[in-house]
Protein backbone atom coordinates (compact mmCIF):
# COMPACT_ATOMS: atom_id res chain seq x y z
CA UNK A 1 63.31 102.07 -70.80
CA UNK A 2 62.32 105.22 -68.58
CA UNK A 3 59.02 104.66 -66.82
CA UNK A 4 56.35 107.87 -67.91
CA UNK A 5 55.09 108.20 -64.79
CA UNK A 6 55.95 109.26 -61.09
CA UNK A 7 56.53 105.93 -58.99
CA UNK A 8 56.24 105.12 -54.96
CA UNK A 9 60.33 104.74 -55.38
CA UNK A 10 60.66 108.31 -57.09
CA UNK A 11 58.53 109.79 -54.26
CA UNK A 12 60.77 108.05 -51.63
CA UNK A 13 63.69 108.72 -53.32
CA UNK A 14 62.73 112.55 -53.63
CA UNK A 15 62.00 112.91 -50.68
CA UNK A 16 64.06 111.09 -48.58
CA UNK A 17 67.20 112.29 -49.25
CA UNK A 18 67.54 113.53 -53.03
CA UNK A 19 64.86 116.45 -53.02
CA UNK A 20 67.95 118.59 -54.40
CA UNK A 21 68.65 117.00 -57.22
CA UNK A 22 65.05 117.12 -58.58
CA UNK A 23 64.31 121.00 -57.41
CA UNK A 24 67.39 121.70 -59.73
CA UNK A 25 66.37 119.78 -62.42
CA UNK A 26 62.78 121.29 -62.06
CA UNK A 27 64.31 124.02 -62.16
CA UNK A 28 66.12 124.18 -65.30
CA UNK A 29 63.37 122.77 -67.29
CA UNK A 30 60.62 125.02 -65.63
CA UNK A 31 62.91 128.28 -65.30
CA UNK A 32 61.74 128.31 -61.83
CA UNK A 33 63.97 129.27 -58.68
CA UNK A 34 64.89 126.33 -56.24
CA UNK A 35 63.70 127.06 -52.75
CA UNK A 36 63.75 124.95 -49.45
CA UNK A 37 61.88 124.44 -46.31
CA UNK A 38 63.90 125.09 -43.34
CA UNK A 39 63.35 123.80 -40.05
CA UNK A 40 63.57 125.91 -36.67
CA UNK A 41 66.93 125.27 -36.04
CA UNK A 42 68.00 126.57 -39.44
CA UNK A 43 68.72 123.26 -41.14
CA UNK A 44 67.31 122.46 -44.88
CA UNK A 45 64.28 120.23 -45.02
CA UNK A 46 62.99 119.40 -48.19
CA UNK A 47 64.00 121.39 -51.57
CA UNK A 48 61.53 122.50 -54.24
CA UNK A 49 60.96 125.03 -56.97
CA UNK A 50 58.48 127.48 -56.64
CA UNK A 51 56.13 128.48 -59.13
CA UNK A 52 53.91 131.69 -60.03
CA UNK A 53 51.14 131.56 -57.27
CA UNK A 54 53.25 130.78 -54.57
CA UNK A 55 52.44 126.67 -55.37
CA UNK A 56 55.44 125.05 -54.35
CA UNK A 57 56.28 121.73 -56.80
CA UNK A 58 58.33 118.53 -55.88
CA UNK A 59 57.36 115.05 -57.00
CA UNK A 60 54.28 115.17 -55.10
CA UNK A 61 53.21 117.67 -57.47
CA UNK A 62 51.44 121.15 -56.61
CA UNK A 63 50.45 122.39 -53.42
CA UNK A 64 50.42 126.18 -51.58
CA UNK A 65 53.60 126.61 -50.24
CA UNK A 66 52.12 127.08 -46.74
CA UNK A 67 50.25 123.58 -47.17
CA UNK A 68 54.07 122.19 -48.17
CA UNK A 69 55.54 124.14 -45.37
CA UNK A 70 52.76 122.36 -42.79
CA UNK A 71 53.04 119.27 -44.31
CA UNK A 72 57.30 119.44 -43.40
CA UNK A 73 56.23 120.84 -39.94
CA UNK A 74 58.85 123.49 -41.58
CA UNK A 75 59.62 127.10 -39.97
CA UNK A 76 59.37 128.82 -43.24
CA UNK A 77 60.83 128.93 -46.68
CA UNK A 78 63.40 130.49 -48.57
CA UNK A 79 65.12 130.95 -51.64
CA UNK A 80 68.16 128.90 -52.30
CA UNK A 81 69.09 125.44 -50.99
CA UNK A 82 72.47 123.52 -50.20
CA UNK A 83 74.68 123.03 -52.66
CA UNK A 84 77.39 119.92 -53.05
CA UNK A 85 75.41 116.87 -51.47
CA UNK A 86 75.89 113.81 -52.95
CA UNK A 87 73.28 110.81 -54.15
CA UNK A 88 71.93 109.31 -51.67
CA UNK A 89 70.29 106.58 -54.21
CA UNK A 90 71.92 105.25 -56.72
CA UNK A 91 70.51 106.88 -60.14
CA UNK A 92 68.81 109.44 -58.81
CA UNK A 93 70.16 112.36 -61.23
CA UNK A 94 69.54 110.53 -64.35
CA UNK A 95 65.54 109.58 -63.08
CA UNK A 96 65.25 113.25 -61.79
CA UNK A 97 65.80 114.00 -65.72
CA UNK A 98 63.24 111.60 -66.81
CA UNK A 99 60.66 112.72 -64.39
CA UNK A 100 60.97 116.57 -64.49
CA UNK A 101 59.57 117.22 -67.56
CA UNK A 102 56.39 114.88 -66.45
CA UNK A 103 56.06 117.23 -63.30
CA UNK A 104 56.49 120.42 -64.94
CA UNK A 105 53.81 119.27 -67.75
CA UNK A 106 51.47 118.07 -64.79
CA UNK A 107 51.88 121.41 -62.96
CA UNK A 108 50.69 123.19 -66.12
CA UNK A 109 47.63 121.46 -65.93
């Protein structure tokens, strides 16, 4: 049975390595575009979707995109993300699912 809340392994998994997979599936159930933080050499950070507001949302929840972009020591942000990477956990598409829907419903306060 799916857990119906956000656990330290979903934030570690999310964000240490599968941050994709859950800004796409963020994505299609909030409608909102993916986006990613990139670092100064050009290379993809962290992937989230970004909301009305500019509040950036990943399984940390909500935060000003600037504060995410700080937080990543990130250059900036843009629209799109890297496409084709595979799992790095085991699972990780089918929890993204599960949890999704509890972030988006979080985010909408």
């Amino acid at each position: 049975m799916a857990q119906r809340r956000i656990t330290d392994r979903d934030r570690m998994r999310f964000t240490e390595g599968d941050c994709l997979i859950l800004a796409e599936e963020l994505s299609a159930v909030t409608g909102y575009p993916v986006y990613s933080l990139r670092s100064e050499w050009g290379h993809d950070l962290h992937a989230f979707v970004l909301m009305p507001g500019r509040k950036a949302l990943d399984v940390t929840g909500t935060m000003h995109v600037q504060t995410m972009v700080a937080k990543w020591g990130a250059l900036g942000y843009m629209r799109g993300a890297w496409d084709g990477l595979p799992e790095s956990f085991r699972g990780s598409r089918r929890r993204a699912r599960q949890i999704a829907p509890l972030l988006a419903e979080q985010a909408r306060g």
